[in-house]
Protein backbone atom coordinates (compact mmCIF):
# COMPACT_ATOMS: atom_id res chain seq x y z
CA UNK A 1 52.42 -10.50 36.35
CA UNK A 2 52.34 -7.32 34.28
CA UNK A 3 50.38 -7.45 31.01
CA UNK A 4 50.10 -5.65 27.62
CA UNK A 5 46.98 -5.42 26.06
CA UNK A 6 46.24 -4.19 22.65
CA UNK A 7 43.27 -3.42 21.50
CA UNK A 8 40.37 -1.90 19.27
CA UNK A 9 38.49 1.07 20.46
CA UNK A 10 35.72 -0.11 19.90
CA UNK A 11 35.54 -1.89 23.18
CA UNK A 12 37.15 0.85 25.13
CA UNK A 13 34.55 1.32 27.89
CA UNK A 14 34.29 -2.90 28.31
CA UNK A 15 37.98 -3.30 28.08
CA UNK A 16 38.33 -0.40 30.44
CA UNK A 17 35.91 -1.84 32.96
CA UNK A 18 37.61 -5.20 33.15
CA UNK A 19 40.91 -3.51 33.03
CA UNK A 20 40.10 -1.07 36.36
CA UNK A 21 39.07 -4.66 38.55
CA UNK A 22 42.48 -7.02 37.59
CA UNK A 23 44.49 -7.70 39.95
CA UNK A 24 47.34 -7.54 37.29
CA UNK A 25 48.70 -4.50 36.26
CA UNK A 26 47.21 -4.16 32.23
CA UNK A 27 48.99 -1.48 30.41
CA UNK A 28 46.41 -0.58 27.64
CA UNK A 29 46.95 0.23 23.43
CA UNK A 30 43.45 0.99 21.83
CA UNK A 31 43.91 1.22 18.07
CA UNK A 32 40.99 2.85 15.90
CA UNK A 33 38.56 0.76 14.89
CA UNK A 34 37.11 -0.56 11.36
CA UNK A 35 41.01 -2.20 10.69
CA UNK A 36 39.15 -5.18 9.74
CA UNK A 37 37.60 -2.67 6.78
CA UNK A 38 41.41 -1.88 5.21
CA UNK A 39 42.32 -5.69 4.49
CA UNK A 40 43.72 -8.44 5.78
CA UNK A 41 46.81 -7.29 5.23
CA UNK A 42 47.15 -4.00 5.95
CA UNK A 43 45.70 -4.42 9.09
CA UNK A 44 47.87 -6.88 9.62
CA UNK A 45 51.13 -4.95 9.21
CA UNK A 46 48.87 -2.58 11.95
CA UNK A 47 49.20 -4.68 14.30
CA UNK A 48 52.81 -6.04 13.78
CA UNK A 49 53.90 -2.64 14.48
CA UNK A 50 51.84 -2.56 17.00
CA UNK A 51 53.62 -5.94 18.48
CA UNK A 52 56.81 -3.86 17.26
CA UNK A 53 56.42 -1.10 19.41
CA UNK A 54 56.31 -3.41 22.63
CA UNK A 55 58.86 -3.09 25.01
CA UNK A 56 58.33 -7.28 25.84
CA UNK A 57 60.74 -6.68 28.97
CA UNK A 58 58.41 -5.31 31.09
CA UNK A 59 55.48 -8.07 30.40
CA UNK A 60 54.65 -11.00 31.02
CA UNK A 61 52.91 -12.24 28.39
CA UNK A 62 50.46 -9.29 25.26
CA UNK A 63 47.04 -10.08 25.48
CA UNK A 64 45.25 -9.00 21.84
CA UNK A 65 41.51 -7.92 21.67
CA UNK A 66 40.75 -8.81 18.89
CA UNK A 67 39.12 -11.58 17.27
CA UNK A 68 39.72 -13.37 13.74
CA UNK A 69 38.68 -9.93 12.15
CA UNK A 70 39.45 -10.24 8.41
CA UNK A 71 42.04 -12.53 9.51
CA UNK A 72 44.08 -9.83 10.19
CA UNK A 73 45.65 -11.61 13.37
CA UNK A 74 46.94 -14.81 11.20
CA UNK A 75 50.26 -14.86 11.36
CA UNK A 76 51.11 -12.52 14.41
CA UNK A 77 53.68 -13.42 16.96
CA UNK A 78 55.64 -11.40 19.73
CA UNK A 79 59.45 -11.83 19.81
CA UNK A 80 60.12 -13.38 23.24
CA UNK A 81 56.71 -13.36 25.25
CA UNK A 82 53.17 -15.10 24.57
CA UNK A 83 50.90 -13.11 23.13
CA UNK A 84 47.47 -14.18 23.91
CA UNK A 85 44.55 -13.64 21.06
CA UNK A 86 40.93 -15.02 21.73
CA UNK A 87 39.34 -17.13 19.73
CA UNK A 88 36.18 -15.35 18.22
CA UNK A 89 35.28 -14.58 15.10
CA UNK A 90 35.59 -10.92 15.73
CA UNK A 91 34.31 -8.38 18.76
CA UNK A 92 30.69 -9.70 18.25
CA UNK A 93 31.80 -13.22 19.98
CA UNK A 94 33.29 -10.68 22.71
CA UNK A 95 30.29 -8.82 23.46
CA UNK A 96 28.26 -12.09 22.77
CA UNK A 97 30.00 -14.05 25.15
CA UNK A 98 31.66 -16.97 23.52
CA UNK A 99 30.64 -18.47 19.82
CA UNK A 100 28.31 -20.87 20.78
CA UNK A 101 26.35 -17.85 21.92
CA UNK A 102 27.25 -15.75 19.22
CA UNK A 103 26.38 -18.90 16.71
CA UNK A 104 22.93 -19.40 18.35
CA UNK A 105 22.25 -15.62 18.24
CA UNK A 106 22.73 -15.56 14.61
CA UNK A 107 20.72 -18.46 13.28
CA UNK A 108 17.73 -17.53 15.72
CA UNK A 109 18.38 -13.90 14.58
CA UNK A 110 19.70 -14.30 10.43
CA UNK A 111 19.88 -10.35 9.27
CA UNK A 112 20.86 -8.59 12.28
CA UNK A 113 23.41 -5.44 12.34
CA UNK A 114 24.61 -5.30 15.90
CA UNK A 115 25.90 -2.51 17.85
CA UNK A 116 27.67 -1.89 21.37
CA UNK A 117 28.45 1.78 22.73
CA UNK A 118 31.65 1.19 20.91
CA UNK A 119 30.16 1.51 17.43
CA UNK A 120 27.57 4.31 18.10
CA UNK A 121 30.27 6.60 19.94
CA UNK A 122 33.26 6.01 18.39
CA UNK A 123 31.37 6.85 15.32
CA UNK A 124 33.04 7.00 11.41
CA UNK A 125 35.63 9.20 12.00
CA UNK A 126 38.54 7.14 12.77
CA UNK A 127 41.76 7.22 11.08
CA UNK A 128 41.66 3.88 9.26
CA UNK A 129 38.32 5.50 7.63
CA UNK A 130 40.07 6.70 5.04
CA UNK A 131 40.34 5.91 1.35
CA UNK A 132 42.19 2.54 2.67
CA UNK A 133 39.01 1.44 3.65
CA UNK A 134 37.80 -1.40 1.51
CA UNK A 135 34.22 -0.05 0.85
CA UNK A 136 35.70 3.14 -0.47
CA UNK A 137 38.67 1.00 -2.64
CA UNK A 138 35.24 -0.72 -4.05
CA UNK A 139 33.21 2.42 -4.63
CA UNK A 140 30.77 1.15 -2.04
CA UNK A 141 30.43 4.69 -0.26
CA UNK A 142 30.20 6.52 -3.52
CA UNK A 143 26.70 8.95 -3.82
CA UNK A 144 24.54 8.28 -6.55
CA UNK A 145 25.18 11.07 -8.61
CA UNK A 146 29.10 10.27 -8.78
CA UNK A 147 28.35 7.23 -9.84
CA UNK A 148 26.22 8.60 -12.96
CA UNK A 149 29.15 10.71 -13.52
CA UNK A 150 31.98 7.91 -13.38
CA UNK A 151 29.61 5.06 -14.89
CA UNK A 152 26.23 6.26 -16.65
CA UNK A 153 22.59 5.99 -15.19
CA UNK A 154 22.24 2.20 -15.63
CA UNK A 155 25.38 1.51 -14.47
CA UNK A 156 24.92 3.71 -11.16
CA UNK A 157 21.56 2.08 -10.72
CA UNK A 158 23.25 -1.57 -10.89
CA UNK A 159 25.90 -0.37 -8.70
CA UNK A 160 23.67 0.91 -6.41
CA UNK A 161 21.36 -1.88 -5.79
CA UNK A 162 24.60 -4.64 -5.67
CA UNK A 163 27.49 -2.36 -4.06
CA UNK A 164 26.16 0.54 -1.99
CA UNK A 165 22.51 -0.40 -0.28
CA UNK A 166 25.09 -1.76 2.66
CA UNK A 167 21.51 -2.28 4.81
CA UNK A 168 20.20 -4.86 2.42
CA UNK A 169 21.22 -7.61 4.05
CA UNK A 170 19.94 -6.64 7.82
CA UNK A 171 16.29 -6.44 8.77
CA UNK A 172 16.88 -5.26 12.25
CA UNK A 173 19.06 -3.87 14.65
CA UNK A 174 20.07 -5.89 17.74
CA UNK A 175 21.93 -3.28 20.49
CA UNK A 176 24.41 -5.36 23.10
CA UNK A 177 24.00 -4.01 26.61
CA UNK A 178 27.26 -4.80 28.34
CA UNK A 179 26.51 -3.25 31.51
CA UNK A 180 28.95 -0.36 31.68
CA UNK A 181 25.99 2.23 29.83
CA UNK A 182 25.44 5.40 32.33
CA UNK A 183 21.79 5.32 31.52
CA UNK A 184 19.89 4.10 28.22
CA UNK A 185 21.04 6.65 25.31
CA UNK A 186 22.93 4.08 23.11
CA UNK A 187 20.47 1.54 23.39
CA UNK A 188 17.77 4.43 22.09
CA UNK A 189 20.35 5.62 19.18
CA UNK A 190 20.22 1.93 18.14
């Protein structure tokens, strides 16, 4: 059995790991991360052509990693082969385990931004970072003073306090060590 796999970059070392010990040949796609930021359905139409650019005679069956994410998997289907998507809420259930695990983390654990060597190295530079993004659509990444240009000071205050503080809602930091780390710098960035 020969399988496609397409995937997010942000689990490129994990996926890369498992990948290097199947006994299947896995022919990898990463795609950039943070498509889950440009909407449902543009990332949707990302991964269609994604699906699109699949020549499906050569696999067996295209195995997507990626989870619900935005729901920006709803709806996809290869033409003539399975295409195999996990169900997770998004990569956190991946790197979690399953979503019992991921459920049990995150009641025990309510305010907690996670990371993974994923999101500290592939860092904020990928393509879909753009002014696609959500967050930027929203005025979320806006500085302070260009919102007291765009809206007045009491405005940009409001906006600042309900829009932009995007660490409001976290109260610590919870780093996933998957076990393909050379040594402990991404757990100390996190």
């Amino acid at each position: 059995m020969r399988y496609k796999l397409i995937t997010c970059e942000i689990i490129y070392r994990e996926i890369c790991a498992v990948v290097s010990r199947s006994v299947h040949p896995i022919d990898i796609e990463f795609l950039p991360k943070r498509l889950h930021d440009i909407g449902r359905d543009r990332m949707l139409q990302t991964l269609r052509e994604a699906l699109d650019r699949v020549d499906e005679s050569r696999y067996d069956a295209i195995l997507l990693g990626y989870g619900l994410c935005n729901n920006g998997v709803v709806g996809l289907s290869a033409r003539t082969i399975p295409i195999v998507i996990p169900r997770a809420h998004d990569c956190i259930t991946f790197f979690l385990g399953n979503k019992e695990a991921y459920n049990t983390y995150f009641h025990q654990h309510p305010g907690t931004y996670y990371l993974t060597t994923g999101w500290i190295e592939r860092g904020s530079d990928s393509p879909s970072d753009d002014g696609a993004r959500i967050q930027n659509q929203c005025g979320m990444t806006l500085q302070y003073e260009e919102l007291v240009r765009k809206y007045g000071e009491d405005n940009a205050k409001y906006l600042m306090e309900e829009l932009c503080n995007l660490t409001r809602n976290y109260s610590q930091i919870t780093y996933i060590e998957m076990g393909v780390e050379p040594d402990d710098r991404f757990e100390q960035k996190a």
